[in-house]
PDB file of N, CA and C in Angstrom:
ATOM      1  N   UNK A   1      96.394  82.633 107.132  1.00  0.00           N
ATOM      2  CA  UNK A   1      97.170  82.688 105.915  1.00  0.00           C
ATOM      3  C   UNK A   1      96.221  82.721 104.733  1.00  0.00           C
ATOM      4  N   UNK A   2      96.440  83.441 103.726  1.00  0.00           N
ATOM      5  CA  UNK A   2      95.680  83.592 102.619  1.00  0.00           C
ATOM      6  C   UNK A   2      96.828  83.060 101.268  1.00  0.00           C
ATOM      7  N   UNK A   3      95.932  82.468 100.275  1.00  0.00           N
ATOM      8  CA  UNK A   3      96.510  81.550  99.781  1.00  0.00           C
ATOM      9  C   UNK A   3      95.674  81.998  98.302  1.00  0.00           C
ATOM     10  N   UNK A   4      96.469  82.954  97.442  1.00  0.00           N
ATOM     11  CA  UNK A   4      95.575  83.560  96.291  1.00  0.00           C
ATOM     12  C   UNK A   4      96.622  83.898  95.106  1.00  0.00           C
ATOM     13  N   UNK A   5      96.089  83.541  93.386  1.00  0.00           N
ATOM     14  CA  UNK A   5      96.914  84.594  92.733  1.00  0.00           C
ATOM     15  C   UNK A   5      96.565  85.480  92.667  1.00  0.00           C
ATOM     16  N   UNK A   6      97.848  86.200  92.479  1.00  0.00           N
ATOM     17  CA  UNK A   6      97.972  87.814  92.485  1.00  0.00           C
ATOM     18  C   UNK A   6      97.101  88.557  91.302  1.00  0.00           C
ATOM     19  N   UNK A   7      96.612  87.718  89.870  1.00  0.00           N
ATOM     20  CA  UNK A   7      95.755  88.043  89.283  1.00  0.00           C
ATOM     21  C   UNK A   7      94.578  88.373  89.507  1.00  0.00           C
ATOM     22  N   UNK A   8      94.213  87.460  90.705  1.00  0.00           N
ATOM     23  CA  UNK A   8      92.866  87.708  91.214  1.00  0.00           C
ATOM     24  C   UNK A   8      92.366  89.190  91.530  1.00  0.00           C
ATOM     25  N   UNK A   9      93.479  89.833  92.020  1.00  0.00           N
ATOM     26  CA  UNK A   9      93.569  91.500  92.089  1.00  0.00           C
ATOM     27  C   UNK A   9      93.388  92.151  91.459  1.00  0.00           C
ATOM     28  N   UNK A  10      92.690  92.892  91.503  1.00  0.00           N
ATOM     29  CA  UNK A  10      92.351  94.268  90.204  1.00  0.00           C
ATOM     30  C   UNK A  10      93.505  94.941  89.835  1.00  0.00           C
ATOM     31  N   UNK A  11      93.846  94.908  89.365  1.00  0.00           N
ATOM     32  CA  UNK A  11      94.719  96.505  88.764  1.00  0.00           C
ATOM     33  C   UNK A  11      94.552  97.591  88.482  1.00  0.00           C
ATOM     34  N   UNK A  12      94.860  98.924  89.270  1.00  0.00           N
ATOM     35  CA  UNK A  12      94.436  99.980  89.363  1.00  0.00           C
ATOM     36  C   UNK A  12      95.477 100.992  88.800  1.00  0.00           C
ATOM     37  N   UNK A  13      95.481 101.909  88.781  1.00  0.00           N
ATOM     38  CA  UNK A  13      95.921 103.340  88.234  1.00  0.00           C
ATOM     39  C   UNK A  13      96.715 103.546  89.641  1.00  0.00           C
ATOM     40  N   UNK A  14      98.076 103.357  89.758  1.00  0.00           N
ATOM     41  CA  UNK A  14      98.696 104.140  91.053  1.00  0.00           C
ATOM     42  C   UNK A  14      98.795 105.668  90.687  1.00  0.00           C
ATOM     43  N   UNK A  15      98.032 106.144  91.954  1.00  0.00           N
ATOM     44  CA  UNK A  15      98.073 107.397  92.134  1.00  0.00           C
ATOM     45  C   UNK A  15      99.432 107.898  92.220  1.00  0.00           C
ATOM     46  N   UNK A  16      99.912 107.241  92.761  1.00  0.00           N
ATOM     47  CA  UNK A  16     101.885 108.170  93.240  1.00  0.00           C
ATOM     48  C   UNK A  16     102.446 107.924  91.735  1.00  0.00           C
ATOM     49  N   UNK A  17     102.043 107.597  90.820  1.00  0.00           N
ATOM     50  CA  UNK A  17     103.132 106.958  89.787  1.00  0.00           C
ATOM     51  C   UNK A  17     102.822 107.760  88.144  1.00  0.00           C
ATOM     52  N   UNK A  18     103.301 107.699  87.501  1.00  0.00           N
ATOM     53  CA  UNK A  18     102.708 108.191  86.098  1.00  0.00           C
ATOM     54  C   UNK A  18     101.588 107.121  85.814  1.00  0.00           C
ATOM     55  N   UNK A  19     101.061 107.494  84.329  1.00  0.00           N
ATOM     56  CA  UNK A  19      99.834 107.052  83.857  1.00  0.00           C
ATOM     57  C   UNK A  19     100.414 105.869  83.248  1.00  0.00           C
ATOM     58  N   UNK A  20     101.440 105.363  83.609  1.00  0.00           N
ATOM     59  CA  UNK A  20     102.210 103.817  82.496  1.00  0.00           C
ATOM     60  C   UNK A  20     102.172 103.012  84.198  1.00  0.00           C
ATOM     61  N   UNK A  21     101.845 103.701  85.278  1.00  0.00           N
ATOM     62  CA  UNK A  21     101.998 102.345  86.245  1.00  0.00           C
ATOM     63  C   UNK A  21     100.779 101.913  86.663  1.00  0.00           C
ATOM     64  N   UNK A  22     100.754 100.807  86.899  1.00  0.00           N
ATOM     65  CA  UNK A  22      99.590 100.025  87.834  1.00  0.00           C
ATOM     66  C   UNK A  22      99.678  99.526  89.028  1.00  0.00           C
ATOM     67  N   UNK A  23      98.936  99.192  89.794  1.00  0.00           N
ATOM     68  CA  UNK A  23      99.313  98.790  91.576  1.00  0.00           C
ATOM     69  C   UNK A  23      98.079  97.612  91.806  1.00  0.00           C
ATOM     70  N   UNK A  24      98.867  96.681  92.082  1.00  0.00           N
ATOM     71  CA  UNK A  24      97.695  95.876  92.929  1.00  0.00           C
ATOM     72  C   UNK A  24      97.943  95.638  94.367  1.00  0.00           C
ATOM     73  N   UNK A  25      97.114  95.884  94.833  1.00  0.00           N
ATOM     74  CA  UNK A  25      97.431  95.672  96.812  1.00  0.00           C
ATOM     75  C   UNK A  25      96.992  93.868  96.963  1.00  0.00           C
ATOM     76  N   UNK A  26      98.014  93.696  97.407  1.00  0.00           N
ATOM     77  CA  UNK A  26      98.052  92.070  97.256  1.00  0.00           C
ATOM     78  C   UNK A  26      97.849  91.663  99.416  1.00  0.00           C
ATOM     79  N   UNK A  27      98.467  92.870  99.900  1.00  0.00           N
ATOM     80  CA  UNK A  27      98.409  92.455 101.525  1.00  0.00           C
ATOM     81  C   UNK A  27      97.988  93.734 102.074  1.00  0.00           C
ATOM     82  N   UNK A  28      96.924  94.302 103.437  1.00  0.00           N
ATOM     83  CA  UNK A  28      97.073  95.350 103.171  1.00  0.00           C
ATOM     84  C   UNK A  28      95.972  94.908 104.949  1.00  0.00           C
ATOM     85  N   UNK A  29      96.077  96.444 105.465  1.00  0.00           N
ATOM     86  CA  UNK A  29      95.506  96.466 106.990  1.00  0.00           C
ATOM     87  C   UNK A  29      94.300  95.764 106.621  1.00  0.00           C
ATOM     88  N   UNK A  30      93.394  96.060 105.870  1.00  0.00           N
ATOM     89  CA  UNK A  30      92.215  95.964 105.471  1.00  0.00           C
ATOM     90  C   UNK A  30      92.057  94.472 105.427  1.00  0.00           C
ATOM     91  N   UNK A  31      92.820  93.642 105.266  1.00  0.00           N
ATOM     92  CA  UNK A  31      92.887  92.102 105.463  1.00  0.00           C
ATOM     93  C   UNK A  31      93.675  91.433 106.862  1.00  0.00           C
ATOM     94  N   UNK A  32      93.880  92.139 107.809  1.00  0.00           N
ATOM     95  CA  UNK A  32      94.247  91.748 108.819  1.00  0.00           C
ATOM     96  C   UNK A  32      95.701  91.870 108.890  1.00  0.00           C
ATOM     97  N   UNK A  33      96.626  92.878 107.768  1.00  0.00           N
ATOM     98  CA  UNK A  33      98.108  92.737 108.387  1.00  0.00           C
ATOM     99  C   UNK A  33      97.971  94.469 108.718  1.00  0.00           C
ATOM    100  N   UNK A  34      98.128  95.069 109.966  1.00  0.00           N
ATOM    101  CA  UNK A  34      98.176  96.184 110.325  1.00  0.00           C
ATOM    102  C   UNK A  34      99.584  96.899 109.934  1.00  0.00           C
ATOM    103  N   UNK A  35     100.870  95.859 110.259  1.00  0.00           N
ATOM    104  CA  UNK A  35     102.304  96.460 109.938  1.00  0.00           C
ATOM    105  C   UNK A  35     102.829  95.790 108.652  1.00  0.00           C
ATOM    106  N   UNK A  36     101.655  95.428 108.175  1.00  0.00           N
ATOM    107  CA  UNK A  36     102.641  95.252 106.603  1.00  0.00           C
ATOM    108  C   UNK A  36     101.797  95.658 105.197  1.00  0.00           C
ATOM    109  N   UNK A  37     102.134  95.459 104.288  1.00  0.00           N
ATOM    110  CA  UNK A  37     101.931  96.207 103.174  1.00  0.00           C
ATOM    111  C   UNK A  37     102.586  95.078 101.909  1.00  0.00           C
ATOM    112  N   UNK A  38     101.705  94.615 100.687  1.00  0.00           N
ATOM    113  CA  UNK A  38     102.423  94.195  99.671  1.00  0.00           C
ATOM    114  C   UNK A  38     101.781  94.964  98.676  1.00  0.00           C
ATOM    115  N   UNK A  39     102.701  95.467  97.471  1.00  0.00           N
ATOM    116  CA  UNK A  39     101.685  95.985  96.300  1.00  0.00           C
ATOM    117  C   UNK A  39     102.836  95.120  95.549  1.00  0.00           C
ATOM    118  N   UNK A  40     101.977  94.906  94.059  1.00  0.00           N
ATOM    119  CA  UNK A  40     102.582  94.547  92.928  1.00  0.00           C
ATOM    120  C   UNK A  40     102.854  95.499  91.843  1.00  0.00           C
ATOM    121  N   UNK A  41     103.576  96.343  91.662  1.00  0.00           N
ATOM    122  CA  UNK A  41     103.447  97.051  90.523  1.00  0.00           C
ATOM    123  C   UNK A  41     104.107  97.067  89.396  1.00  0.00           C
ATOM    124  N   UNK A  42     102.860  97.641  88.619  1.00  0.00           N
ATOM    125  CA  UNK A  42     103.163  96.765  87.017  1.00  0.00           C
ATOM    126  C   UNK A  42     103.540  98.122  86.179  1.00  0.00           C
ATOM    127  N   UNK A  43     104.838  98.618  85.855  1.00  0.00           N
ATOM    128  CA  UNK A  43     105.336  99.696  85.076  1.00  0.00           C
ATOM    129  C   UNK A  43     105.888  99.473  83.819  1.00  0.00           C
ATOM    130  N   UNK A  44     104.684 100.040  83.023  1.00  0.00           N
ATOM    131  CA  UNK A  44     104.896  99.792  81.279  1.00  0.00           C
ATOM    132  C   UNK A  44     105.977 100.747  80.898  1.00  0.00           C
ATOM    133  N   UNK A  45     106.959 100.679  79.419  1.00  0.00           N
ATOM    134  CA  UNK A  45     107.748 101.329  79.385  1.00  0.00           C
ATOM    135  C   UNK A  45     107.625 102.881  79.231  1.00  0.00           C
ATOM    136  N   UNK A  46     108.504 103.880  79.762  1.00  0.00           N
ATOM    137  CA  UNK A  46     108.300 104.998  80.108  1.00  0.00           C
ATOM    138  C   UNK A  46     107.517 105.102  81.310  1.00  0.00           C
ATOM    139  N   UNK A  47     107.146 103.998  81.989  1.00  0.00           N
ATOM    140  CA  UNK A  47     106.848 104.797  83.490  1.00  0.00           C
ATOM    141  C   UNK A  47     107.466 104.362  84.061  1.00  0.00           C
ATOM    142  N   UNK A  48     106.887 105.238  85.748  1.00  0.00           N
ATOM    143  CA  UNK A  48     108.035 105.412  86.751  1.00  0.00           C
ATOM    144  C   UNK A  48     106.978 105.495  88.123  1.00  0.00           C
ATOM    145  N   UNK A  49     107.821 105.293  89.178  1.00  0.00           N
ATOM    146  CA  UNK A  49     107.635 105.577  90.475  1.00  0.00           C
ATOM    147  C   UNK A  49     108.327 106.705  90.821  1.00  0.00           C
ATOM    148  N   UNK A  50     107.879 107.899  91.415  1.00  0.00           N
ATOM    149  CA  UNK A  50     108.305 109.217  91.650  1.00  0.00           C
ATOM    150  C   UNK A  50     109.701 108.768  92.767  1.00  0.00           C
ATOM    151  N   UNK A  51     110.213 109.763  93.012  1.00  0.00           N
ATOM    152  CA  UNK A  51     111.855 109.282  94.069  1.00  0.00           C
ATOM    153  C   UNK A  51     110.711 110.591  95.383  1.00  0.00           C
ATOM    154  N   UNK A  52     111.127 108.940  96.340  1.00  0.00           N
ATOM    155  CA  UNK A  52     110.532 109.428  97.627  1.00  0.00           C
ATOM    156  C   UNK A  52     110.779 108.592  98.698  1.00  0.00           C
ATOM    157  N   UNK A  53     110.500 109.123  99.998  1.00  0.00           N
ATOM    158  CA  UNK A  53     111.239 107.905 100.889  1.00  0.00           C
ATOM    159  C   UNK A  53     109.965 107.610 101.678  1.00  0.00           C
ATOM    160  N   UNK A  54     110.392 107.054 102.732  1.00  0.00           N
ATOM    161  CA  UNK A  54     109.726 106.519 103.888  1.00  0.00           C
ATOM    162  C   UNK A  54     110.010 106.096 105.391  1.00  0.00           C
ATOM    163  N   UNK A  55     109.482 106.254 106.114  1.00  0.00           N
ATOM    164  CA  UNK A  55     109.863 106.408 107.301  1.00  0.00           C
ATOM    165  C   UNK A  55     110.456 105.038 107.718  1.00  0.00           C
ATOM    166  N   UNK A  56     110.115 103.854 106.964  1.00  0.00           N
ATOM    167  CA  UNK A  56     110.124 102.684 107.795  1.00  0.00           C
ATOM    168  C   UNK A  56     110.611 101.691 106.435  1.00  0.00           C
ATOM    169  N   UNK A  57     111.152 100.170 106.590  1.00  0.00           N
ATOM    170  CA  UNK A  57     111.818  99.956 105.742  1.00  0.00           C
ATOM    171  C   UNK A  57     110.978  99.561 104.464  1.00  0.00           C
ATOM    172  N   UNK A  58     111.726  99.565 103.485  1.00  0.00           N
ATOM    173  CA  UNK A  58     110.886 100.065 102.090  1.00  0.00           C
ATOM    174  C   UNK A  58     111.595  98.861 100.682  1.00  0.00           C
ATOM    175  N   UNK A  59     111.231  97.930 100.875  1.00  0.00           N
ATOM    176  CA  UNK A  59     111.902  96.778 100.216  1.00  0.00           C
ATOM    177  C   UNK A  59     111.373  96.241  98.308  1.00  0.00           C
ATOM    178  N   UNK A  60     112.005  96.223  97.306  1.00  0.00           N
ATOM    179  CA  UNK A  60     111.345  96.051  96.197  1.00  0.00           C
ATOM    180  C   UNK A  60     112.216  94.613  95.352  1.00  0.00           C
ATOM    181  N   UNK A  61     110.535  94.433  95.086  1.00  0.00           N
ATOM    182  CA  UNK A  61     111.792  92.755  94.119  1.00  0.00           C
ATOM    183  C   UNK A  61     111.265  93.241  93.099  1.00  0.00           C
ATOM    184  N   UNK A  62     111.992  92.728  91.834  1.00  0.00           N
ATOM    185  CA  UNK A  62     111.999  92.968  90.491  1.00  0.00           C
ATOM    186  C   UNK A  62     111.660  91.791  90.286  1.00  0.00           C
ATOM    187  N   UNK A  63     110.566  91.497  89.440  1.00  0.00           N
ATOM    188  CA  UNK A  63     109.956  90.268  88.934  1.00  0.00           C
ATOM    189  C   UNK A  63     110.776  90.140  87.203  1.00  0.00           C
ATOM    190  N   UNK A  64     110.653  91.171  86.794  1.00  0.00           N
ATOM    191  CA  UNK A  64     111.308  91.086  84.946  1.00  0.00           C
ATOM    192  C   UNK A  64     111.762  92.777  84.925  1.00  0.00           C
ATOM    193  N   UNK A  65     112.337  92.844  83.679  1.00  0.00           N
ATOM    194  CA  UNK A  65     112.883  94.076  82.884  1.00  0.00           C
ATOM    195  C   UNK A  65     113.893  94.461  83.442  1.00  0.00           C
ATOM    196  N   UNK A  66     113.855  96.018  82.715  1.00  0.00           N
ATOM    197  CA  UNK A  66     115.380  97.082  83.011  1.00  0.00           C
ATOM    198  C   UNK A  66     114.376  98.249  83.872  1.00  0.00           C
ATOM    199  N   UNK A  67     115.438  99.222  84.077  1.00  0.00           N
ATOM    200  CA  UNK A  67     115.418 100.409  84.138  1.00  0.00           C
ATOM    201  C   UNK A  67     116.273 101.115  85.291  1.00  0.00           C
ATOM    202  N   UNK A  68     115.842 101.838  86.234  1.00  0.00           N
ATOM    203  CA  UNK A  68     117.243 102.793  86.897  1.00  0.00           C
ATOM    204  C   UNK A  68     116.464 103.062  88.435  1.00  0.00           C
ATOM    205  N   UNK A  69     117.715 102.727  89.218  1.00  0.00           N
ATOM    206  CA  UNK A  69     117.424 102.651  90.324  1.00  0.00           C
ATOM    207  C   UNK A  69     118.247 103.911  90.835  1.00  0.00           C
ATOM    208  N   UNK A  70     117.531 104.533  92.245  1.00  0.00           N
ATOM    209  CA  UNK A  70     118.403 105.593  93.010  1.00  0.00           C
ATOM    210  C   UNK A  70     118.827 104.831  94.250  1.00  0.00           C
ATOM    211  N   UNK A  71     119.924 105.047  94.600  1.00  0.00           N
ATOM    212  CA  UNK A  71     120.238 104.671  96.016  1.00  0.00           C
ATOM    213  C   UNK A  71     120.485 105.464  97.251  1.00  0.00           C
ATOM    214  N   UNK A  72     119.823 106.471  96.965  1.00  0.00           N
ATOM    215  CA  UNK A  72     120.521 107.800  97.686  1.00  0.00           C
ATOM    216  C   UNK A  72     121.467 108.601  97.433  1.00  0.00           C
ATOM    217  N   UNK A  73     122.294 108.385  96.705  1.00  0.00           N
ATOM    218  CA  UNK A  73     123.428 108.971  95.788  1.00  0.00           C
ATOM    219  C   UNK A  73     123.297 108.902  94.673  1.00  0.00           C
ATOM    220  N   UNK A  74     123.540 107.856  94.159  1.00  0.00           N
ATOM    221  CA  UNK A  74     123.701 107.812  92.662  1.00  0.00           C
ATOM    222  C   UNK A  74     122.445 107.016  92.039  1.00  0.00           C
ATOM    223  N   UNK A  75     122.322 107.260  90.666  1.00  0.00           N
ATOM    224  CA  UNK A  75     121.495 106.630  89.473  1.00  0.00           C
ATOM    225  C   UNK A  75     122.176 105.652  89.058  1.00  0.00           C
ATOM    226  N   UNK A  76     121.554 104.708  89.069  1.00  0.00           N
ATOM    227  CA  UNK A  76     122.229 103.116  88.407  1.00  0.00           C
ATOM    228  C   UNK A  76     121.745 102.438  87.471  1.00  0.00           C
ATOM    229  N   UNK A  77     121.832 102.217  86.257  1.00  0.00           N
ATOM    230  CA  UNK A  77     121.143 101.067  85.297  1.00  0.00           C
ATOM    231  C   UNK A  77     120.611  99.751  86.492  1.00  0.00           C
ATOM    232  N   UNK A  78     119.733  99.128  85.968  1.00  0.00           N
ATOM    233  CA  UNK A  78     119.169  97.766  86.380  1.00  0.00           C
ATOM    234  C   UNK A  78     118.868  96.601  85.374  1.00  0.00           C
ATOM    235  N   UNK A  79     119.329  95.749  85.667  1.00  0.00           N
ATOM    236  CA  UNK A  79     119.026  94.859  84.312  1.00  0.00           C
ATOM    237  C   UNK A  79     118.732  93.731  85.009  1.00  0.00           C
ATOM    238  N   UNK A  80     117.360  93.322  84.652  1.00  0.00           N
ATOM    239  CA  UNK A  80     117.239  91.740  84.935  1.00  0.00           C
ATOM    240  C   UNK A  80     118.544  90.748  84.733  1.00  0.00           C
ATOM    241  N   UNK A  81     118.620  89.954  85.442  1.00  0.00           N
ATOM    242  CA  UNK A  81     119.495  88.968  85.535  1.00  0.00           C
ATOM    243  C   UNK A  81     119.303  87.725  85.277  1.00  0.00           C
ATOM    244  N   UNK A  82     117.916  87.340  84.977  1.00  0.00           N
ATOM    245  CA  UNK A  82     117.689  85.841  84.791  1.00  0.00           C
ATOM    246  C   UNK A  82     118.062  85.999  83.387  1.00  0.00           C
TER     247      UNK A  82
END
């Protein structure tokens, strides 16, 4: 078990994303999880994550803000709730 803040992580330029997102790989093969994956990403206003899928399940928490989610059908507002 690794036991770290997420600051400790660099923040990088996500390649898949416009020039307003950032990615930190917080879990990743390279540290011993082969089937899992955590990134943190940090999207200033006006950016985005491109609409794309994945073969395997694909899960996102919202830490703060707004913006618009796809669900496969439709476009939805998102609004923080706290």
């Amino acid at each position: 078990m690794k036991v770290f803040n997420y600051k400790t992580v660099q923040a990088e330029k996500a390649d898949c994303c416009s020039d307003k997102t950032q990615i930190r790989w917080l879990i990743t093969k390279e540290m011993g999880a082969p089937n899992f994956a955590m990134r943190l990403f940090e999207i200033s206003p006006r950016g985005f994550s491109p609409l794309h899928t994945h073969a395997w399940e694909h899960e996102i928490f919202v830490l703060e803000g707004n913006g618009s989610v796809f669900d496969g059908k439709n476009v939805g507002p998102f609004k923080q709730m706290m």
